[in-house]
N, C-alpha and C. Protein backbone atom coordinates (compact mmCIF):
# COMPACT_ATOMS: atom_id res chain seq x y z
N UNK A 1 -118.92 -83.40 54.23
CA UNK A 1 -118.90 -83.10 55.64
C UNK A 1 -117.50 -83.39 56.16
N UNK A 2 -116.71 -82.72 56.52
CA UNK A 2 -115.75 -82.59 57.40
C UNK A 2 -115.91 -83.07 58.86
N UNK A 3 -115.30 -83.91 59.20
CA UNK A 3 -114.67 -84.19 60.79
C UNK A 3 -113.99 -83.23 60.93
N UNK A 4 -113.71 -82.87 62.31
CA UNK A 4 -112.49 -82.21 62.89
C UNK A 4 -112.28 -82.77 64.24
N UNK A 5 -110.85 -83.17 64.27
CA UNK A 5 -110.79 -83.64 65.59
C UNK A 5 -110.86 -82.60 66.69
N UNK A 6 -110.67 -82.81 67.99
CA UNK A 6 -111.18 -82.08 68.81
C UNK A 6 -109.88 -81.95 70.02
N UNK A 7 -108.46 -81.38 69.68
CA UNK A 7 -107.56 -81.60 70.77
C UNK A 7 -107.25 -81.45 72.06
N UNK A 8 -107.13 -82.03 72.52
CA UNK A 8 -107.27 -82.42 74.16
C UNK A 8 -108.59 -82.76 74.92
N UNK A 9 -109.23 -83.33 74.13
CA UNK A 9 -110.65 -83.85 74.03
C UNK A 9 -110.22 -85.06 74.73
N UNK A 10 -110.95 -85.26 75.58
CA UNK A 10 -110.88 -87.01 76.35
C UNK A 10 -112.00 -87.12 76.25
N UNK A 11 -112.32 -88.86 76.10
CA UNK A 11 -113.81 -88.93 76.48
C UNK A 11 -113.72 -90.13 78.00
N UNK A 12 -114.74 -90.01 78.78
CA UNK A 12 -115.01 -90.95 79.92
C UNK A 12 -116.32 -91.46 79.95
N UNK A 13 -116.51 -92.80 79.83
CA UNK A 13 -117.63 -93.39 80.44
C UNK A 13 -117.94 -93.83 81.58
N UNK A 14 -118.86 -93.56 81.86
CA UNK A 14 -118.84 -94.43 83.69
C UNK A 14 -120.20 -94.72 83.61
N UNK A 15 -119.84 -95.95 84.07
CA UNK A 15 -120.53 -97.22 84.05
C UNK A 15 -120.93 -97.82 85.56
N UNK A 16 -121.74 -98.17 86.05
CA UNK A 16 -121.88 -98.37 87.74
C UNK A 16 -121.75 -100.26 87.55
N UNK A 17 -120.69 -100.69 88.70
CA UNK A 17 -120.75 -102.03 89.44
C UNK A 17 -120.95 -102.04 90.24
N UNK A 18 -121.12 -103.74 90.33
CA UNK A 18 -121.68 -104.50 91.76
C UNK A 18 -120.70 -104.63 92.66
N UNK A 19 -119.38 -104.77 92.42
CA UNK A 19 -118.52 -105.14 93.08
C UNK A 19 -117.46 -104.86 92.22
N UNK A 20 -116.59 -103.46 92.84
CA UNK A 20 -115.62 -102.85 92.22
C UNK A 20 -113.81 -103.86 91.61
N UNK A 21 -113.95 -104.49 92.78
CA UNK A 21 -112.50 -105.00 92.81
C UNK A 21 -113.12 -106.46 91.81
N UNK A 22 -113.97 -106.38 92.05
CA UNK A 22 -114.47 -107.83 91.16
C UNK A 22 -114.03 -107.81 89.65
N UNK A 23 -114.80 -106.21 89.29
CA UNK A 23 -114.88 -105.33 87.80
C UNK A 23 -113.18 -105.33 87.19
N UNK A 24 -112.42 -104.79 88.31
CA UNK A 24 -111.14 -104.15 88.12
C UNK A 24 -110.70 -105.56 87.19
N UNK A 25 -110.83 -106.78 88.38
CA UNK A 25 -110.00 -108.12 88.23
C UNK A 25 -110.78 -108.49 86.84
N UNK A 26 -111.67 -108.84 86.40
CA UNK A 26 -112.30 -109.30 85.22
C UNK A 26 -111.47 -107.95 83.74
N UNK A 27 -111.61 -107.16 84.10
CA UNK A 27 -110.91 -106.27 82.81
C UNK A 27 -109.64 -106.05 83.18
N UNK A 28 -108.70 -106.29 84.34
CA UNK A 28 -107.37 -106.89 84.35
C UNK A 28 -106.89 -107.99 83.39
N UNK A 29 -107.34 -108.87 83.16
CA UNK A 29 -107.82 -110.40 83.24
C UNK A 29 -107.85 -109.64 81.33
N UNK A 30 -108.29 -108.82 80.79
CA UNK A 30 -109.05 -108.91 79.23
C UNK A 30 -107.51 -107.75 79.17
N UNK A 31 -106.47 -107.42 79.74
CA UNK A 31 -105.31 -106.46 79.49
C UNK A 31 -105.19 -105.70 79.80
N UNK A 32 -106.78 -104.43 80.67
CA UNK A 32 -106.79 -103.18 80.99
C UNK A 32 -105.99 -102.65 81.98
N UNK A 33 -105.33 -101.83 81.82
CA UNK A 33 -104.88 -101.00 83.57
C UNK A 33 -105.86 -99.94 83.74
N UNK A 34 -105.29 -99.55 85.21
CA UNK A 34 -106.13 -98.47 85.81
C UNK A 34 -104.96 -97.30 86.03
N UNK A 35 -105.71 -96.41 86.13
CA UNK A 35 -105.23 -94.96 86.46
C UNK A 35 -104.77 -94.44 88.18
N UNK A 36 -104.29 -94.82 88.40
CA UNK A 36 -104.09 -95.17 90.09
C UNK A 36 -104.78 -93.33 90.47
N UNK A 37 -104.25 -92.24 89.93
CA UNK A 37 -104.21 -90.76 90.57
C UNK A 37 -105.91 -91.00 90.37
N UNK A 38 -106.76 -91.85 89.79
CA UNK A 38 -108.33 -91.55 89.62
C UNK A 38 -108.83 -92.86 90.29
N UNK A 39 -108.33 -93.77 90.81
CA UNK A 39 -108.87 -94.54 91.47
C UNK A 39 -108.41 -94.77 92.76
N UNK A 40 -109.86 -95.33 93.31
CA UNK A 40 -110.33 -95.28 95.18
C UNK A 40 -110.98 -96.60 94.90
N UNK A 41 -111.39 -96.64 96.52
CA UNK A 41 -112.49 -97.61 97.01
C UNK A 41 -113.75 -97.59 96.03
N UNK A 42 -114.41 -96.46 96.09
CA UNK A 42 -114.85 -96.30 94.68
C UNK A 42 -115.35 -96.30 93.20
N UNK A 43 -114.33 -95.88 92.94
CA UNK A 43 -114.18 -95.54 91.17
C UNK A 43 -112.43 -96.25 90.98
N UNK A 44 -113.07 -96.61 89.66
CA UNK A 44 -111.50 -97.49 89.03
C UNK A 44 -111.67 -96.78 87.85
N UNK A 45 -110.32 -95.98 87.20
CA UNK A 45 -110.53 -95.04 85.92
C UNK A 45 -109.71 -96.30 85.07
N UNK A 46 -110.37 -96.91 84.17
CA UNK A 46 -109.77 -97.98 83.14
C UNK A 46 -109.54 -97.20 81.51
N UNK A 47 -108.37 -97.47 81.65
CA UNK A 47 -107.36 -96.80 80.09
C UNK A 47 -107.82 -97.88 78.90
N UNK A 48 -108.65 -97.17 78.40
CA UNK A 48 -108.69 -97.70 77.12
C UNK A 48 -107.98 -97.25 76.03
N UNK A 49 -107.56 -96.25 75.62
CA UNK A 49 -107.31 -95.48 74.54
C UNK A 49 -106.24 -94.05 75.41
N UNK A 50 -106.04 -93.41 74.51
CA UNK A 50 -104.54 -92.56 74.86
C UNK A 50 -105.69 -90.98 75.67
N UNK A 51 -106.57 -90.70 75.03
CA UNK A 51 -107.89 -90.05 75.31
C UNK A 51 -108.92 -90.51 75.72
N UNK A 52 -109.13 -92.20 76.26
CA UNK A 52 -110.51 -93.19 76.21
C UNK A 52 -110.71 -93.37 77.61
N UNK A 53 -111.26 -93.73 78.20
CA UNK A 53 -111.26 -94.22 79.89
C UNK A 53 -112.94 -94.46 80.13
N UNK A 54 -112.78 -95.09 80.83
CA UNK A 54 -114.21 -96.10 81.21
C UNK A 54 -113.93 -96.12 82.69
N UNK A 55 -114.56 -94.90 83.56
CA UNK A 55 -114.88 -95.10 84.97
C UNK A 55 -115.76 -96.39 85.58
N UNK A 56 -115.36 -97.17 85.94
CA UNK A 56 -116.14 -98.31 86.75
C UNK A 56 -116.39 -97.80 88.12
N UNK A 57 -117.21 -97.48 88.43
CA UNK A 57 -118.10 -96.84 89.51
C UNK A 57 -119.07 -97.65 90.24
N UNK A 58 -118.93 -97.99 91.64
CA UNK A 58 -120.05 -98.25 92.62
C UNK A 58 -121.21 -97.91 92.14
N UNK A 59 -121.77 -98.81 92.52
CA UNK A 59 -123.49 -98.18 92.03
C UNK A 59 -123.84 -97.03 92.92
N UNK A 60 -123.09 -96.53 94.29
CA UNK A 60 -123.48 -95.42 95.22
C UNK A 60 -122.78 -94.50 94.38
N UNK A 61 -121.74 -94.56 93.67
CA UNK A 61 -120.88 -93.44 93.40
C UNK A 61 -121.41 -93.63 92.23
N UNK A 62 -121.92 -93.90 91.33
CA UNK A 62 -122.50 -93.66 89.83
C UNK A 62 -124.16 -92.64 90.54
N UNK A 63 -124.85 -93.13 91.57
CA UNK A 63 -125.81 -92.75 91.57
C UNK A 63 -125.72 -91.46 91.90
N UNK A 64 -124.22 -90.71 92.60
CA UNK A 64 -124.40 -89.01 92.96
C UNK A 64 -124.05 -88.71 91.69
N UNK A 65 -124.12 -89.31 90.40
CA UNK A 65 -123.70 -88.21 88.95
C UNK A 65 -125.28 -88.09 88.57
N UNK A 66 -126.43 -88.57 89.12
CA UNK A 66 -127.52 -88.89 87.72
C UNK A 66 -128.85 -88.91 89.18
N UNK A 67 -130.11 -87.92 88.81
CA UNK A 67 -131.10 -88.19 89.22
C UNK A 67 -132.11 -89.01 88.71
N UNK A 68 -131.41 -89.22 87.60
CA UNK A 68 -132.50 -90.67 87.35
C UNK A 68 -132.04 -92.12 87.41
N UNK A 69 -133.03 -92.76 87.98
CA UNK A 69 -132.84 -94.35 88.33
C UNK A 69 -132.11 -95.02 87.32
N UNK A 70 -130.76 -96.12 87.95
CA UNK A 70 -130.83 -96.55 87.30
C UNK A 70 -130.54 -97.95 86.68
N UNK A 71 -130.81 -97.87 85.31
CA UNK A 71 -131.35 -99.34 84.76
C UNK A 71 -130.39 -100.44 84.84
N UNK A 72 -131.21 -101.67 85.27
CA UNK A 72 -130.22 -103.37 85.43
C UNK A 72 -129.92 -103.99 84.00
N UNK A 73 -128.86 -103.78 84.06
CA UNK A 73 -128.05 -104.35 82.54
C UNK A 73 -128.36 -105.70 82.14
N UNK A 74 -129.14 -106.14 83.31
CA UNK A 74 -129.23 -107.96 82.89
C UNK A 74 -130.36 -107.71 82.67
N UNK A 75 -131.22 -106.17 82.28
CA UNK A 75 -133.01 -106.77 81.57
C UNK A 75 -132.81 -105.37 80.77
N UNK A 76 -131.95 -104.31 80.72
CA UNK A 76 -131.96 -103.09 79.70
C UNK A 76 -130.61 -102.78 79.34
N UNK A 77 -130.73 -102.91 77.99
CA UNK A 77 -129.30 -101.93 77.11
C UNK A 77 -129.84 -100.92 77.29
N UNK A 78 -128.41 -100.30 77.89
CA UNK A 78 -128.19 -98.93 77.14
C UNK A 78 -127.56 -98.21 76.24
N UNK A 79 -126.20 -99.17 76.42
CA UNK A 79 -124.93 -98.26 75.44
C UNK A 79 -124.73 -99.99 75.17
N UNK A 80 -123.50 -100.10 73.93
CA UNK A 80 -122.80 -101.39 74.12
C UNK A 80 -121.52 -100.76 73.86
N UNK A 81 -120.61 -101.18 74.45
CA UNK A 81 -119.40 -100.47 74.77
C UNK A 81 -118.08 -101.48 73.80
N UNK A 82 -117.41 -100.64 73.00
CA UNK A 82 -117.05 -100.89 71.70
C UNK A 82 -115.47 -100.83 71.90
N UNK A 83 -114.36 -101.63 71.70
CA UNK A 83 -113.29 -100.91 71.71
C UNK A 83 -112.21 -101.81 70.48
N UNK A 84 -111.44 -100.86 70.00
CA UNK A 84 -110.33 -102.07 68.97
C UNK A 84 -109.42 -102.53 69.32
N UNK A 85 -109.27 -103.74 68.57
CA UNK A 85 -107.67 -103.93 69.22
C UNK A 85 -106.99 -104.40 67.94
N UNK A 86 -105.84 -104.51 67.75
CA UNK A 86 -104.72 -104.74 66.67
C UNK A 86 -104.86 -105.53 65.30
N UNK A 87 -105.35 -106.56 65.87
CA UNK A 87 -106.09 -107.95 64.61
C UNK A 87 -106.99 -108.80 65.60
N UNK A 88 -107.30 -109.53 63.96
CA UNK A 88 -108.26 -110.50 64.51
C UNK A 88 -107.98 -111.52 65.31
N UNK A 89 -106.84 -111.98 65.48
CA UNK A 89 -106.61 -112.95 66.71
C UNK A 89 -106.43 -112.43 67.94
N UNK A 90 -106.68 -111.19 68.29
CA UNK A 90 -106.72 -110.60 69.34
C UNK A 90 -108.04 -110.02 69.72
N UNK A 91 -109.00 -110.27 68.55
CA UNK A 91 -110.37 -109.85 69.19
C UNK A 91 -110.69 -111.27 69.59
N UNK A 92 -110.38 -112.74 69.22
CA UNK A 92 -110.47 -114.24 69.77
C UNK A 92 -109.95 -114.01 71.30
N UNK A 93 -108.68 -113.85 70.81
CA UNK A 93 -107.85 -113.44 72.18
C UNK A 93 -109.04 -112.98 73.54
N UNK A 94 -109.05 -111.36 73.33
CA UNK A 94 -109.90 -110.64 74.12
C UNK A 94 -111.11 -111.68 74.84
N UNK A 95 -111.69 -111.87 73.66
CA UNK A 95 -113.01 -113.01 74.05
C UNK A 95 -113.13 -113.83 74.42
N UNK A 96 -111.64 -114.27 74.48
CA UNK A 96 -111.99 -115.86 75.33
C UNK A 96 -111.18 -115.64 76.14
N UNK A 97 -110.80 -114.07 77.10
CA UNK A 97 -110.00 -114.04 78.33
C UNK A 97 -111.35 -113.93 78.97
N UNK A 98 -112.24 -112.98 78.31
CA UNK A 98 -113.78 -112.38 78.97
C UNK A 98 -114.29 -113.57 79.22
N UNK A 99 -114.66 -114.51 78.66
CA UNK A 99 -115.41 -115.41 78.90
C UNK A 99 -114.52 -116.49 79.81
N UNK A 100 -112.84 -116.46 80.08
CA UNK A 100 -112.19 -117.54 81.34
C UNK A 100 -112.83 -116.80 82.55
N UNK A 101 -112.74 -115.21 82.11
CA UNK A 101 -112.85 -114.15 83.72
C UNK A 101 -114.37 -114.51 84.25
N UNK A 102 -115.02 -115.10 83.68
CA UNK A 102 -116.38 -114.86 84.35
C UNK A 102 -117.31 -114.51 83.49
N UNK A 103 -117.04 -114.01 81.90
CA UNK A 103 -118.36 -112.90 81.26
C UNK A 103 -119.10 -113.80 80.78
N UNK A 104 -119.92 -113.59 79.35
CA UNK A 104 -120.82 -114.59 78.82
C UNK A 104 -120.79 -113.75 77.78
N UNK A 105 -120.77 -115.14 76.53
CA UNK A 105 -120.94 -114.97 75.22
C UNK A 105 -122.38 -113.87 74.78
N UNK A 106 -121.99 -112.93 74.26
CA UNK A 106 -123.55 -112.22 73.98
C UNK A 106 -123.71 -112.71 72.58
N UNK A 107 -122.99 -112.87 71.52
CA UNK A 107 -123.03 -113.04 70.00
C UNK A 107 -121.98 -113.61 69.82
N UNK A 108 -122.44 -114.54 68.13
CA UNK A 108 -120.92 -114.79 67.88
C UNK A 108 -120.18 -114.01 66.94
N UNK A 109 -119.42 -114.63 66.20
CA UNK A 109 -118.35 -113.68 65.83
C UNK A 109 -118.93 -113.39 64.23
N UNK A 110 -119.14 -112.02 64.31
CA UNK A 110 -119.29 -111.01 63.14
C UNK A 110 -118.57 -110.88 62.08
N UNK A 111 -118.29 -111.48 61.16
CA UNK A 111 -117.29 -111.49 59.41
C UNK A 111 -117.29 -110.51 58.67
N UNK A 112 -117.39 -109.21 58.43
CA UNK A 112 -117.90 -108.23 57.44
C UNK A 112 -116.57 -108.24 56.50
N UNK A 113 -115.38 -108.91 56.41
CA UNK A 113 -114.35 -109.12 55.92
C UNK A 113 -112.94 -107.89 56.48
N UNK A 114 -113.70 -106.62 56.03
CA UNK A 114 -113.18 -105.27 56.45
C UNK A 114 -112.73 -105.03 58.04
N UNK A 115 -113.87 -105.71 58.76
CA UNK A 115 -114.21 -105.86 59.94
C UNK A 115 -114.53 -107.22 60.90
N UNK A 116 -113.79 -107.48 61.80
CA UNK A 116 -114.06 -108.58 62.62
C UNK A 116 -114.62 -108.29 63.95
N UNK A 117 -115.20 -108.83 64.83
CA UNK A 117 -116.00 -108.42 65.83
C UNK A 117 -116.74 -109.56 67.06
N UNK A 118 -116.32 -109.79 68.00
CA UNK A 118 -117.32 -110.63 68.91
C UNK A 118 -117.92 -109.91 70.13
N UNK A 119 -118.77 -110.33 70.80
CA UNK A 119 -119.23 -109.28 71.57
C UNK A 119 -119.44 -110.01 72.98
N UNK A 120 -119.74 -109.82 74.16
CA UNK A 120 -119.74 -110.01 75.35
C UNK A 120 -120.32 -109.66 76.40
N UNK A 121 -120.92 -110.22 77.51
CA UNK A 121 -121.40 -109.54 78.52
C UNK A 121 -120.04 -109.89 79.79
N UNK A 122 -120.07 -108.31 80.52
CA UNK A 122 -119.34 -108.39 81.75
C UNK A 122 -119.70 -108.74 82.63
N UNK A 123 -119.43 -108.77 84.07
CA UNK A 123 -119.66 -109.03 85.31
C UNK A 123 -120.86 -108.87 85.51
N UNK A 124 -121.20 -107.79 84.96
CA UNK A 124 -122.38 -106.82 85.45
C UNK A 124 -123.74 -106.76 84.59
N UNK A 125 -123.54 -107.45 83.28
CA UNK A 125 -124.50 -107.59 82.45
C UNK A 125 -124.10 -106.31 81.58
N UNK A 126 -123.24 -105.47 81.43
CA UNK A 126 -122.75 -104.54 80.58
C UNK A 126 -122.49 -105.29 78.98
N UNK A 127 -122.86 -104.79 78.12
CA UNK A 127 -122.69 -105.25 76.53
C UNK A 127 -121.27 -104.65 76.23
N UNK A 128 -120.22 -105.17 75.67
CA UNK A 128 -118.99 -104.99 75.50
C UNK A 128 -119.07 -105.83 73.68
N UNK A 129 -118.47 -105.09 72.80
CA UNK A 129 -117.80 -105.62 72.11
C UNK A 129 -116.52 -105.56 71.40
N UNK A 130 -115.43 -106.14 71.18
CA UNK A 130 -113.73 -106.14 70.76
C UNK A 130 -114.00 -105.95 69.34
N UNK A 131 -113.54 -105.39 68.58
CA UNK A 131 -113.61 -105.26 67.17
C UNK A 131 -111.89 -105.27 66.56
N UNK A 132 -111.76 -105.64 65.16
CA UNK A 132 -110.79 -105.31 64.65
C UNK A 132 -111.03 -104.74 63.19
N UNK A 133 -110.71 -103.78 62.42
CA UNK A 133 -110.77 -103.24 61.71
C UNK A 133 -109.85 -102.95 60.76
N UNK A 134 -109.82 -103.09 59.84
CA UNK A 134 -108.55 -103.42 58.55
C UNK A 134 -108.26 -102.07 57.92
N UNK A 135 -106.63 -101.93 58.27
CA UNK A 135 -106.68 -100.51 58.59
C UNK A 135 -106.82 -99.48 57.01
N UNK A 136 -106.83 -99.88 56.13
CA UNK A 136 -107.37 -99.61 55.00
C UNK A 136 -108.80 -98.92 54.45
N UNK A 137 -109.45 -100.24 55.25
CA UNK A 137 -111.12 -99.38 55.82
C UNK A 137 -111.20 -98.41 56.48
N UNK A 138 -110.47 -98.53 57.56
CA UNK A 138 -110.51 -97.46 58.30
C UNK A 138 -110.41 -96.19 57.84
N UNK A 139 -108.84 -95.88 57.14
CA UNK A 139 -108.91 -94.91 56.64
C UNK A 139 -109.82 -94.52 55.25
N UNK A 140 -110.19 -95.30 54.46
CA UNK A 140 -110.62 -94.74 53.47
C UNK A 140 -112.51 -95.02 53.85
N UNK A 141 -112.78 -95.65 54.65
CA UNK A 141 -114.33 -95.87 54.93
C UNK A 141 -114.51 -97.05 54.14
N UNK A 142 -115.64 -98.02 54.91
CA UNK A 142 -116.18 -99.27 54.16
C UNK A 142 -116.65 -99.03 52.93
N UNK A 143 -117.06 -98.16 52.64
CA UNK A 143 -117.84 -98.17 51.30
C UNK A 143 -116.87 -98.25 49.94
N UNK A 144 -115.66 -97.11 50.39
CA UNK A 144 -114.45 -96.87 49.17
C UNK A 144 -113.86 -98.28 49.39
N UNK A 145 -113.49 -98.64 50.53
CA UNK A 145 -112.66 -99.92 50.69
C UNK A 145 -112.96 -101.16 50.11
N UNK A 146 -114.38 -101.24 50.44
CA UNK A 146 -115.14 -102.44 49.41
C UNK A 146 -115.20 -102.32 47.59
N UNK A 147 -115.13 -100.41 47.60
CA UNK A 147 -115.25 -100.69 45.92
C UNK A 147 -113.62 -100.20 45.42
N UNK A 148 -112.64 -100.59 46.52
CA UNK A 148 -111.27 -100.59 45.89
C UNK A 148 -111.33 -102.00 46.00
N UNK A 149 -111.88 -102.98 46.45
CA UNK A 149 -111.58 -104.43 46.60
C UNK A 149 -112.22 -105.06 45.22
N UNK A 150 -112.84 -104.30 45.19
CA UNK A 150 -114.45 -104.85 44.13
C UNK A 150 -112.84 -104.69 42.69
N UNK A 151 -112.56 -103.52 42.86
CA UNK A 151 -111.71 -103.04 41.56
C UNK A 151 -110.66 -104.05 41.41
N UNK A 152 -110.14 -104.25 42.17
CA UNK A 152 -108.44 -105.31 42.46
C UNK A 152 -108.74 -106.35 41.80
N UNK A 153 -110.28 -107.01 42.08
CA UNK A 153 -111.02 -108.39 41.81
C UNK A 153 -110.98 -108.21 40.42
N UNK A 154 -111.42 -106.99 40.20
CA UNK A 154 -112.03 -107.46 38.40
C UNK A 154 -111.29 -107.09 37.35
N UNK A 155 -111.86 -108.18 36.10
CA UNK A 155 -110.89 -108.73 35.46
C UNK A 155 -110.09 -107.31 34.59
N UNK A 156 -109.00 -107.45 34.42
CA UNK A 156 -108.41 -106.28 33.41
C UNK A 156 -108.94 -106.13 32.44
């Protein structure tokens, strides 16, 4: 199966808060900027990625995208919202700015060796987790990466 990327493909999530400037300051606070030409009173467009953005939206302004109700993050997942960053002392990093800003520990920290990972709740009861990923895995996939490691290990 072939991927193909998809060019000039952006993706946006939007996500509804309780209190916008609250949201902004807590993912200020974890490194994020905002998009000033997409943010108001409003909506705050947060740059994750060069194509990535995470609309933080009023719960009035999330509710004119969607006729269906919707769900309180502090009693239903819906998504858990995933992003990388460089190494593993920067997914520590990340996690313990989230948790000075106000968030709460959701899990602790995930070892898969290939992969490092802690996860978080925001302001809002939103599931967030920082990952780092060894860029080796990445490109070749966990499975090859583990059985090029497996190979390195064993004996000549």
């Amino acid at each position: 199966m072939t991927m193909s990327a998809h060019p000039g493909r952006s993706l946006f999530v939007n996500i509804p808060v309780a209190d916008l400037e609250r949201s902004k300051g807590f993912f200020a606070n974890l490194g994020f900027g905002f998009n000033p030409k997409f943010t108001d009173e409003t909506a705050a467009c947060m740059l994750v990625g060069e194509h990535a953005f995470v609309m933080l939206l009023t719960r009035e302004k999330f509710a004119e995208f969607t006729r269906l109700p919707m769900a309180d993050p502090a009693t239903h997942t819906l998504a858990l919202y995933c992003f990388s960053v460089s190494s593993r002392d920067e997914v520590d990093a990340v996690s313990a700015a989230a948790l000075a800003a106000g968030g709460s520990e959701a899990d602790g920290a995930e070892d898969y060796g290939f992969m490092y990972s802690r996860s978080f709740f925001d302001l809002d009861g939103h599931g967030w987790q920082v990952m780092w990923m060894d860029p080796a895995a990445a490109e070749q996939g966990p499975e090859a990466f583990a059985a090029s490691a497996q190979d390195a290990d064993a004996p000549a």
